[in-house]
C-alpha atoms as a PDB file:
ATOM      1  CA  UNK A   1      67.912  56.400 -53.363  1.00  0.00           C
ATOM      2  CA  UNK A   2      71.540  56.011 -53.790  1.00  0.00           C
ATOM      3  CA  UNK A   3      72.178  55.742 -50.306  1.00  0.00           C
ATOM      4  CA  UNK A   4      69.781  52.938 -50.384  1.00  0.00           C
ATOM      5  CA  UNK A   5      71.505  50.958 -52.703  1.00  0.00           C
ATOM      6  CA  UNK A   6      74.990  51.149 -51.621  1.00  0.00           C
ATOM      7  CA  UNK A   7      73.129  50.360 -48.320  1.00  0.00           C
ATOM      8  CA  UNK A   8      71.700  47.213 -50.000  1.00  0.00           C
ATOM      9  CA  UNK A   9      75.048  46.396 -51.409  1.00  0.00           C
ATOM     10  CA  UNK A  10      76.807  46.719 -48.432  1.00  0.00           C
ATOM     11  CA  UNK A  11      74.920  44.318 -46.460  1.00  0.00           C
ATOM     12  CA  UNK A  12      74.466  41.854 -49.357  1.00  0.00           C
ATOM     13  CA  UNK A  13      78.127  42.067 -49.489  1.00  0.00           C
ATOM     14  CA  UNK A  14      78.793  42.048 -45.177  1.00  0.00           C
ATOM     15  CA  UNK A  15      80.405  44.470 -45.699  1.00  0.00           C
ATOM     16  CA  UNK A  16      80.452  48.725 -44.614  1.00  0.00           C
ATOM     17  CA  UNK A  17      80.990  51.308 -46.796  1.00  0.00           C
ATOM     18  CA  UNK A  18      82.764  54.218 -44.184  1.00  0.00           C
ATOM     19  CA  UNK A  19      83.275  54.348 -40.731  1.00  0.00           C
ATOM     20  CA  UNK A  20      85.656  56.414 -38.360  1.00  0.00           C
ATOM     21  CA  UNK A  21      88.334  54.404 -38.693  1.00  0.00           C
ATOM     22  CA  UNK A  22      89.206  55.502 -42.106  1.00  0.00           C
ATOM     23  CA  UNK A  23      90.462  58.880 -40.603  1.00  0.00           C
ATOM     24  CA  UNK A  24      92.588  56.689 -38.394  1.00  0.00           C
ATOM     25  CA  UNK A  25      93.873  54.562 -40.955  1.00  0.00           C
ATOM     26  CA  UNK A  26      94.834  57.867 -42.907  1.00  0.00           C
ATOM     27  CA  UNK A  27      96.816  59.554 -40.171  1.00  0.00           C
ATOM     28  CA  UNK A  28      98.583  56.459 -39.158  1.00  0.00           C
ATOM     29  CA  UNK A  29      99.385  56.147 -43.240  1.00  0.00           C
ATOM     30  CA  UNK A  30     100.791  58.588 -43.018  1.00  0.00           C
ATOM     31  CA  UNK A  31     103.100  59.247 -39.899  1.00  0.00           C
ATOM     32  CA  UNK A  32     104.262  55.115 -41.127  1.00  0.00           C
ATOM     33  CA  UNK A  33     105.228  56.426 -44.765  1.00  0.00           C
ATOM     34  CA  UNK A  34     107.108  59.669 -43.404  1.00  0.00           C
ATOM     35  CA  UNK A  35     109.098  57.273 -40.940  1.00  0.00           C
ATOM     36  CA  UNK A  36     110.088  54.421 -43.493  1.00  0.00           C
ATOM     37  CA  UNK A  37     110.798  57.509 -45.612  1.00  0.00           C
ATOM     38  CA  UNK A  38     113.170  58.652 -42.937  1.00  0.00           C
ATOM     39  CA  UNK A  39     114.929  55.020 -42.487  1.00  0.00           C
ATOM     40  CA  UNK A  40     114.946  53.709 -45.885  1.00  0.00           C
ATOM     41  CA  UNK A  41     115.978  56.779 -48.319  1.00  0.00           C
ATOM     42  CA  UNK A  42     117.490  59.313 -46.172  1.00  0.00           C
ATOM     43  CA  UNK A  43     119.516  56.567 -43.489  1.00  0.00           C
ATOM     44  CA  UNK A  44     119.881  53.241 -45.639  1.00  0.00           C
ATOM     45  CA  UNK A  45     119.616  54.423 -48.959  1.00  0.00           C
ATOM     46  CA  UNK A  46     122.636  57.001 -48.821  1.00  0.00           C
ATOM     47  CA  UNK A  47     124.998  54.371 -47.024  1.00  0.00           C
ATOM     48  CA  UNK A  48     124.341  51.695 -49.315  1.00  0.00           C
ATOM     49  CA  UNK A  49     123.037  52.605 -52.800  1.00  0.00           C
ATOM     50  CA  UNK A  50     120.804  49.598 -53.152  1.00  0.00           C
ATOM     51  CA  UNK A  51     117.524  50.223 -54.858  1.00  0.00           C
ATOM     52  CA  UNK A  52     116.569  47.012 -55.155  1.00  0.00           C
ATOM     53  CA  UNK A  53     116.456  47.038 -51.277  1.00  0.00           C
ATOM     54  CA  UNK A  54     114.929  49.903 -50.870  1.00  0.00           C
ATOM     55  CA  UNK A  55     111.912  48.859 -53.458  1.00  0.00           C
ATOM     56  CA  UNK A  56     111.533  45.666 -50.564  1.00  0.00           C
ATOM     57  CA  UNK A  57     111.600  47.618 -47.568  1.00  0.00           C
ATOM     58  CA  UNK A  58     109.239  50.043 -48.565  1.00  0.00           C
ATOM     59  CA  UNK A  59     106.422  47.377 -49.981  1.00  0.00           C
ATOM     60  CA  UNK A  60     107.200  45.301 -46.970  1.00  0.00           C
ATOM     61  CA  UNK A  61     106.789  47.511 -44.338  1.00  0.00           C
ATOM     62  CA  UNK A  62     103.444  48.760 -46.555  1.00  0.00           C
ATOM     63  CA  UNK A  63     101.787  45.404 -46.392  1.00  0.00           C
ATOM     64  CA  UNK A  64     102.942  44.889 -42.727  1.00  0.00           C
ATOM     65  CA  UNK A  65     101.753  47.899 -41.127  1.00  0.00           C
ATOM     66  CA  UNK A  66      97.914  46.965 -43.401  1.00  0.00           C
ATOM     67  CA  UNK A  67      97.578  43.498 -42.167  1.00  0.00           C
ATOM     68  CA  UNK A  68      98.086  44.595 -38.686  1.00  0.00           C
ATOM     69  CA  UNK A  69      95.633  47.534 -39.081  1.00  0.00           C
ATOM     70  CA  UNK A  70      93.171  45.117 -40.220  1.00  0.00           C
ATOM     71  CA  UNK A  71      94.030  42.084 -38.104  1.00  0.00           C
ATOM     72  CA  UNK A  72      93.664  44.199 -34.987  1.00  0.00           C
ATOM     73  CA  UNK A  73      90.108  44.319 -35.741  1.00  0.00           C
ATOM     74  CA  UNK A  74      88.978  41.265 -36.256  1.00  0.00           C
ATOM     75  CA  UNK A  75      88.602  38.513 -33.872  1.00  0.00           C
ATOM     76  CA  UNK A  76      91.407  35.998 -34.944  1.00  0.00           C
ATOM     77  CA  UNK A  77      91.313  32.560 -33.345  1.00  0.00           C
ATOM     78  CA  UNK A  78      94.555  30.657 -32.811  1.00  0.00           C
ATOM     79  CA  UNK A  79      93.849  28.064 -36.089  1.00  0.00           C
ATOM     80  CA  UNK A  80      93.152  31.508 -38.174  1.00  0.00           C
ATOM     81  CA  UNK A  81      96.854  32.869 -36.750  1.00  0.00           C
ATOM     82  CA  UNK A  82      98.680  29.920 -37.360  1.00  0.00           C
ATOM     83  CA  UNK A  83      96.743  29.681 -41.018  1.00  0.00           C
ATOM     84  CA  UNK A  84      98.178  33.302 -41.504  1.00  0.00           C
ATOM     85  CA  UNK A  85     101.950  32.165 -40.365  1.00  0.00           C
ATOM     86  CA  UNK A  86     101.394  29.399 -42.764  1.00  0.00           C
ATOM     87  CA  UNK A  87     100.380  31.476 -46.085  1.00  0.00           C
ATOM     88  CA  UNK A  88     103.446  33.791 -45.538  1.00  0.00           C
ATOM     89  CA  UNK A  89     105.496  30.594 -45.328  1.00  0.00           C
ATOM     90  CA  UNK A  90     105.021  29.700 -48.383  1.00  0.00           C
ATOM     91  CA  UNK A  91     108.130  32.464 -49.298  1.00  0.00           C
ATOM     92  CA  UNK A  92     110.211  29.897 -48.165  1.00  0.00           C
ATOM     93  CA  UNK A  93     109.345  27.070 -49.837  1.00  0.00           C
ATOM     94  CA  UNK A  94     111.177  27.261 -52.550  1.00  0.00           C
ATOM     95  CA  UNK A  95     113.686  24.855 -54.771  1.00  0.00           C
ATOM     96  CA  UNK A  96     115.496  27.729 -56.539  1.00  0.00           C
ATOM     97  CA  UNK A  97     116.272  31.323 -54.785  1.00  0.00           C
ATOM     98  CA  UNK A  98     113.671  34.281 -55.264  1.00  0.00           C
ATOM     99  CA  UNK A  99     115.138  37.173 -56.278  1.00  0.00           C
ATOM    100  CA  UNK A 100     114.852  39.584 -53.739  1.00  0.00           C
ATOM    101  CA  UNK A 101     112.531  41.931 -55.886  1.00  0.00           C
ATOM    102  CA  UNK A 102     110.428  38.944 -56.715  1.00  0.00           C
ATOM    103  CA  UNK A 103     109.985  37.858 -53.334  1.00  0.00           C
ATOM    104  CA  UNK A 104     108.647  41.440 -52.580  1.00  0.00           C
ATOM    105  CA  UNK A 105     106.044  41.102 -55.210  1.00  0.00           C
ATOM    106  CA  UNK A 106     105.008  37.545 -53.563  1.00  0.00           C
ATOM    107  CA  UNK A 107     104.937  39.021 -50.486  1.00  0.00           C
ATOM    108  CA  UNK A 108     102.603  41.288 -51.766  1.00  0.00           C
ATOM    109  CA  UNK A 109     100.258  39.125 -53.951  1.00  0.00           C
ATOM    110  CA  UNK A 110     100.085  37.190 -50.550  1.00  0.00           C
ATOM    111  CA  UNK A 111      99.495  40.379 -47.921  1.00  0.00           C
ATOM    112  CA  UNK A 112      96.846  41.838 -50.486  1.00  0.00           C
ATOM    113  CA  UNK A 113      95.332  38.390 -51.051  1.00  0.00           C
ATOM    114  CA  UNK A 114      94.970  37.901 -47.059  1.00  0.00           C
ATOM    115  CA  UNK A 115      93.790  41.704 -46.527  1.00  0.00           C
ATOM    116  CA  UNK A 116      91.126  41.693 -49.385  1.00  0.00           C
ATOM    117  CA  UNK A 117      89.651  38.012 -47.909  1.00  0.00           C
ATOM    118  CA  UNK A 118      89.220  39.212 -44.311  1.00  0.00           C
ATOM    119  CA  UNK A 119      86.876  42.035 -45.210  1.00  0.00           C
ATOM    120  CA  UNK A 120      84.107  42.463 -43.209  1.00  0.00           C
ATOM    121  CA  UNK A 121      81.636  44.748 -41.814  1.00  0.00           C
ATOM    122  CA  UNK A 122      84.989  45.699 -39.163  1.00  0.00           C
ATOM    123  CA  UNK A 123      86.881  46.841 -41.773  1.00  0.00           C
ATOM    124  CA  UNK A 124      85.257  49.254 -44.536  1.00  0.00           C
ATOM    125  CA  UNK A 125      84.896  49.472 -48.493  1.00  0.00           C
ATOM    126  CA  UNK A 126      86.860  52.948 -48.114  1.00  0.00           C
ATOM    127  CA  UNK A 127      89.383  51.291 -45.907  1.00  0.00           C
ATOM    128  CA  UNK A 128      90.352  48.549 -47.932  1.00  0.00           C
ATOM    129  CA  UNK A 129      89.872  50.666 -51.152  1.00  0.00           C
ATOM    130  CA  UNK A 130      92.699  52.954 -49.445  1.00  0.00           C
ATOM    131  CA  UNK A 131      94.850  49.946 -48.729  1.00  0.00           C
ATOM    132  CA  UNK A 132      94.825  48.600 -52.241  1.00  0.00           C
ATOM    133  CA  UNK A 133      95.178  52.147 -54.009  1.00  0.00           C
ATOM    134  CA  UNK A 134      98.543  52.666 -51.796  1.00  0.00           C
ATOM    135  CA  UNK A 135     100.003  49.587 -52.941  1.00  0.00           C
ATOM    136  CA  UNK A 136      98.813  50.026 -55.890  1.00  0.00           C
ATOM    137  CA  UNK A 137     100.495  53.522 -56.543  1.00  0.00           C
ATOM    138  CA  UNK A 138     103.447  52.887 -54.100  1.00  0.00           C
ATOM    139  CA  UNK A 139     104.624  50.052 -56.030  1.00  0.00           C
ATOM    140  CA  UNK A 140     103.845  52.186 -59.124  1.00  0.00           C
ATOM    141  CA  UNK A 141     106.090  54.840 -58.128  1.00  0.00           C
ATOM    142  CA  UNK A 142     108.968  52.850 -56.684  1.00  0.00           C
ATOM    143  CA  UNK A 143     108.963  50.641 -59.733  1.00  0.00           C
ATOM    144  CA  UNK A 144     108.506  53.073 -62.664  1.00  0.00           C
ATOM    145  CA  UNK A 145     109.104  56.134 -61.075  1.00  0.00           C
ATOM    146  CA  UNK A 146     111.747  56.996 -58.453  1.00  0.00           C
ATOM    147  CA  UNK A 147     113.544  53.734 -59.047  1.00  0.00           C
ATOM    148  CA  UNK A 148     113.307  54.173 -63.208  1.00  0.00           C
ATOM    149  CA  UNK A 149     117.217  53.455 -63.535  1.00  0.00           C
ATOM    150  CA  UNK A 150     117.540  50.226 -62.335  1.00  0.00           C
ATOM    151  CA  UNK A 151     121.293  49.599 -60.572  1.00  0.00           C
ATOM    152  CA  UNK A 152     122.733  45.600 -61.066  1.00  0.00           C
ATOM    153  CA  UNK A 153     125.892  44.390 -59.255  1.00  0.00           C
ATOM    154  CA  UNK A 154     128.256  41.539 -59.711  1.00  0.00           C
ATOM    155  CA  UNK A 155     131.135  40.575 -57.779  1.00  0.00           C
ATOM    156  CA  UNK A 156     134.438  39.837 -59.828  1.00  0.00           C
ATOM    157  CA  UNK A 157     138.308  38.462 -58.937  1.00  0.00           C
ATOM    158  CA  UNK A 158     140.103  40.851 -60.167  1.00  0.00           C
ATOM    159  CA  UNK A 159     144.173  40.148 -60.173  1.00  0.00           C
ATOM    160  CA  UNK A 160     145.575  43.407 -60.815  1.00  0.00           C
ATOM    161  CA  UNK A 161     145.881  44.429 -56.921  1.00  0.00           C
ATOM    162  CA  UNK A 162     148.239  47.309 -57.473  1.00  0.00           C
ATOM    163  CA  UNK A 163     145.464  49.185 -58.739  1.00  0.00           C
ATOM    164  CA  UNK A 164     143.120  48.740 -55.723  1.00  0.00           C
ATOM    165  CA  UNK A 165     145.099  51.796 -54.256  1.00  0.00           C
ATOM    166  CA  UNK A 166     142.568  55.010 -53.472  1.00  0.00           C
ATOM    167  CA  UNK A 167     144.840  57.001 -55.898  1.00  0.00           C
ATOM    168  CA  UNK A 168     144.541  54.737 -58.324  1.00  0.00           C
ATOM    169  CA  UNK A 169     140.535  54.698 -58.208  1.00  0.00           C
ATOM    170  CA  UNK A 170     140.268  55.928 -62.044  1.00  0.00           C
ATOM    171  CA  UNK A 171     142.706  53.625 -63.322  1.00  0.00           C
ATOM    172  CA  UNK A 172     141.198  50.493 -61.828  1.00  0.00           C
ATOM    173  CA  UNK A 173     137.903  51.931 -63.052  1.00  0.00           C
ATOM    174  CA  UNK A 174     138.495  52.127 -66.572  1.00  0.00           C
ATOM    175  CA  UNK A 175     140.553  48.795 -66.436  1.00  0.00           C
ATOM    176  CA  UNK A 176     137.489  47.058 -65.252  1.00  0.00           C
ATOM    177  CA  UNK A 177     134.811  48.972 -68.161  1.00  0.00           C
ATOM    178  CA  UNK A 178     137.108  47.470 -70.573  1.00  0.00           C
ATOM    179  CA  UNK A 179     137.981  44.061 -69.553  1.00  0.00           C
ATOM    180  CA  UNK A 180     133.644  43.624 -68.804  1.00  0.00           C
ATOM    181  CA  UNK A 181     132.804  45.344 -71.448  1.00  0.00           C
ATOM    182  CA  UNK A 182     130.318  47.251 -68.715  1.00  0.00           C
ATOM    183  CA  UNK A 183     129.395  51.220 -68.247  1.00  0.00           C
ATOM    184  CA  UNK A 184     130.403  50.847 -64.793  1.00  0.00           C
ATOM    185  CA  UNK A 185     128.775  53.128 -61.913  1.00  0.00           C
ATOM    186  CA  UNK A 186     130.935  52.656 -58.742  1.00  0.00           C
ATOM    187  CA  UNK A 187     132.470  49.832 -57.589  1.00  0.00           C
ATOM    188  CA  UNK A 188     133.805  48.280 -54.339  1.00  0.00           C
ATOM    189  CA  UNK A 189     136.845  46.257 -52.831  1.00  0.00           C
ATOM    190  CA  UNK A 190     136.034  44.012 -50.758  1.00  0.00           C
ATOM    191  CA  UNK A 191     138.281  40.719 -49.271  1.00  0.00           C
ATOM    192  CA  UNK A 192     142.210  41.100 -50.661  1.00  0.00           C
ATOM    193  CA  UNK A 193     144.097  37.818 -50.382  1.00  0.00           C
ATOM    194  CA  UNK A 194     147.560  39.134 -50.723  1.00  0.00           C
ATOM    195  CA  UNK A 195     149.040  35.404 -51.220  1.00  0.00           C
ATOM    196  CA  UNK A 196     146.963  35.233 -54.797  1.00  0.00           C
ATOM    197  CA  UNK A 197     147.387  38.440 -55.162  1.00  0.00           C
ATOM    198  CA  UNK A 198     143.606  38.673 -56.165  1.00  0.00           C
ATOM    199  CA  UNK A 199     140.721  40.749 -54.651  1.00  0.00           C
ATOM    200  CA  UNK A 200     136.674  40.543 -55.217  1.00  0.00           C
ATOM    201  CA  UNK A 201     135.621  43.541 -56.326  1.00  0.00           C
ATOM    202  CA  UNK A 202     131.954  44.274 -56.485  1.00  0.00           C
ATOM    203  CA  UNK A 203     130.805  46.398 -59.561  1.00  0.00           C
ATOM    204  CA  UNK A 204     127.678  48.229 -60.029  1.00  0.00           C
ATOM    205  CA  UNK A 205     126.358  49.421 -62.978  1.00  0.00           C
ATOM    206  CA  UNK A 206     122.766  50.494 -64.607  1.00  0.00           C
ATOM    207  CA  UNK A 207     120.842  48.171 -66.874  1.00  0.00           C
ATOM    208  CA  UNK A 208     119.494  50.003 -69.384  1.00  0.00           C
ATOM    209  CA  UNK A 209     122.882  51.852 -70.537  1.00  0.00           C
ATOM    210  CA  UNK A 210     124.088  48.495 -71.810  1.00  0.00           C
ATOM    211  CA  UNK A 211     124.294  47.870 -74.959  1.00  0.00           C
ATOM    212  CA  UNK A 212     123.580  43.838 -73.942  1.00  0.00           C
ATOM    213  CA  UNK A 213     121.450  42.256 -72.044  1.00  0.00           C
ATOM    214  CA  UNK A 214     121.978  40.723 -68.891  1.00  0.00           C
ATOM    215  CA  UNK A 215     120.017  37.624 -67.368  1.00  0.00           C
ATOM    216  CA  UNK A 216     121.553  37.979 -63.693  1.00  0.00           C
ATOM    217  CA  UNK A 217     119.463  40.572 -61.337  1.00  0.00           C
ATOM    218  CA  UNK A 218     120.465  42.692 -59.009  1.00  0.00           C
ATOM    219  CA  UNK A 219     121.519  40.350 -56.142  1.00  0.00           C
ATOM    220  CA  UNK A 220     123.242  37.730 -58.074  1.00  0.00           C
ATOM    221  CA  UNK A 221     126.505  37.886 -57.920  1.00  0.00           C
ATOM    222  CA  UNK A 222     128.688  36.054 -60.517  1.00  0.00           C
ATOM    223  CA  UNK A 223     132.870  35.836 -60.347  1.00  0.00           C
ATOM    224  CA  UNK A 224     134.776  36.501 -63.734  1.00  0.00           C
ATOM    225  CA  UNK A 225     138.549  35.600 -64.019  1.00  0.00           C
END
C-alpha cells in the first residue's frame, strides 16, 4: 500500500524515488569531501589562516561537484547551457562588492535553486534529498561549528618602522592593541616604503572578543593613520 502511494507520488511528481545511482553519488561524496578536506584545511588553511576562505571553498566546490553530478544526466541543449552560464552570472552583476562570504551564500541559493528545478525521473528523491541535506549540514558546520570564532583583518600604515624588526615582534604587537584599541591575533608586514618611513601592516583579530562592534567583514580592508 505504501509502496503504492509513493509510487503514485512519484509519477504525479516525474519524478523517482531511488535508483543505483544514489550509491554512486555517495561514494563519489565522499572521496570529493576527503580531497577538498586535504586541499583546503590541511594545505591552504595552515599557510594562510583565512576562514572566511576556507567557508567559500568548501561550499563552492560542494555545489560544483552536485550540479555536475546532476547535469551529467540530463540531456542539456545548448540554450539550457548558456541559460545555466547566465544564472551564475548574475554574481557579477553587481554595483557594490559582495563580500566574499556573501557571495558564497549566493552562489549557493543559485546552485541549489538550479539543482532542485532540474529534477526529474534521471535524478532521484533520495539523490537530491542527499544533495540538499549536505549543504544543508556542511554549511551548518562550517558556519556555526568549526568556523564558530570568526577571524576579521584590516590593513593599517603604521609609522613606527623600527619596530617591524622580528625581535621586536611583541613590542610592535602591543603598540598596535593599544593605538586600535583591538585584541589583536597575529599580524603581518607587508610593503615597507623606507622614504616615508611607513609600512602596511595587516592585523587580524576575532570578532566576538571585542568589546565594539565592527561594520567591516573579513575582506575589507581599511588604512588608519
Amino acid at each position: 500500500m505504501l509502496l503504492n502511494i509513493f509510487s503514485n507520488i512519484s509519477d504525479l511528481m516525474d519524478l523517482q524515488i531511488t535508483n543505483k545511482d544514489v550509491y554512486t553519488l555517495m561514494f563519489r561524496l565522499i572521496i570529493t569531501l576527503i580531497f577538498l578536506t586535504i586541499i583546503i584545511r590541511f594545505l591552504y588553511y595552515p599557510k594562510t589562516k583565512r576562514k572566511d576562505y576556507l567557508f567559500t571553498y568548501y561550499l563552492i566546490g560542494l555545489v560544483t561537484f552536485f550540479l555536475c553530478f546532476g547535469l551529467k544526466k540530463l540531456d542539456i541543449d545548448t540554450g539550457m547551457g548558456l541559460g545555466l552560464f547566465a544564472i551564475f552570472g548574475i554574481i557579477r552583476y553587481r554595483t557594490n562588492p559582495i563580500e566574499i562570504k556573501e557571495m558564497t551564500y549566493l552562489f549557493i541559493v543559485i546552485g541549489v535553486s538550479v539543482i532542485n528545478s532540474l529534477s526529474s525521473k534521471q535524478i532521484s528523491v533520495v539523490e537530491m534529498s542527499i544533495v540538499n541535506a549536505t549543504l544543508i549540514l556542511l554549511t551548518y558546520g562550517l558556519e556555526y561549528l568549526w568556523l564558530l570564532k570568526h577571524e576579521t583583518r584590516k590593513t593599517v600604515i603604521y609609522e613606527k618602522i623600527d619596530l617591524i624588526k622580528p625581535e621586536k615582534e611583541a613590542l610592535m604587537l602591543a603598540d598596535l592593541e593599544e593605538r586600535t584599541g583591538l585584541k589583536i591575533n597575529r599580524f603581518e608586514i607587508g610593503k615597507i616604503d623606507f622614504l616615508k618611513d611607513v609600512a602596511e601592516v595587516r592585523i587580524f583579530y576575532y570578532d566576538d572578543e571585542q568589546h565594539i562592534s565592527d561594520y567591516n567583514s573579513s575582506t575589507s580592508e581599511n588604512d588608519l593613520a
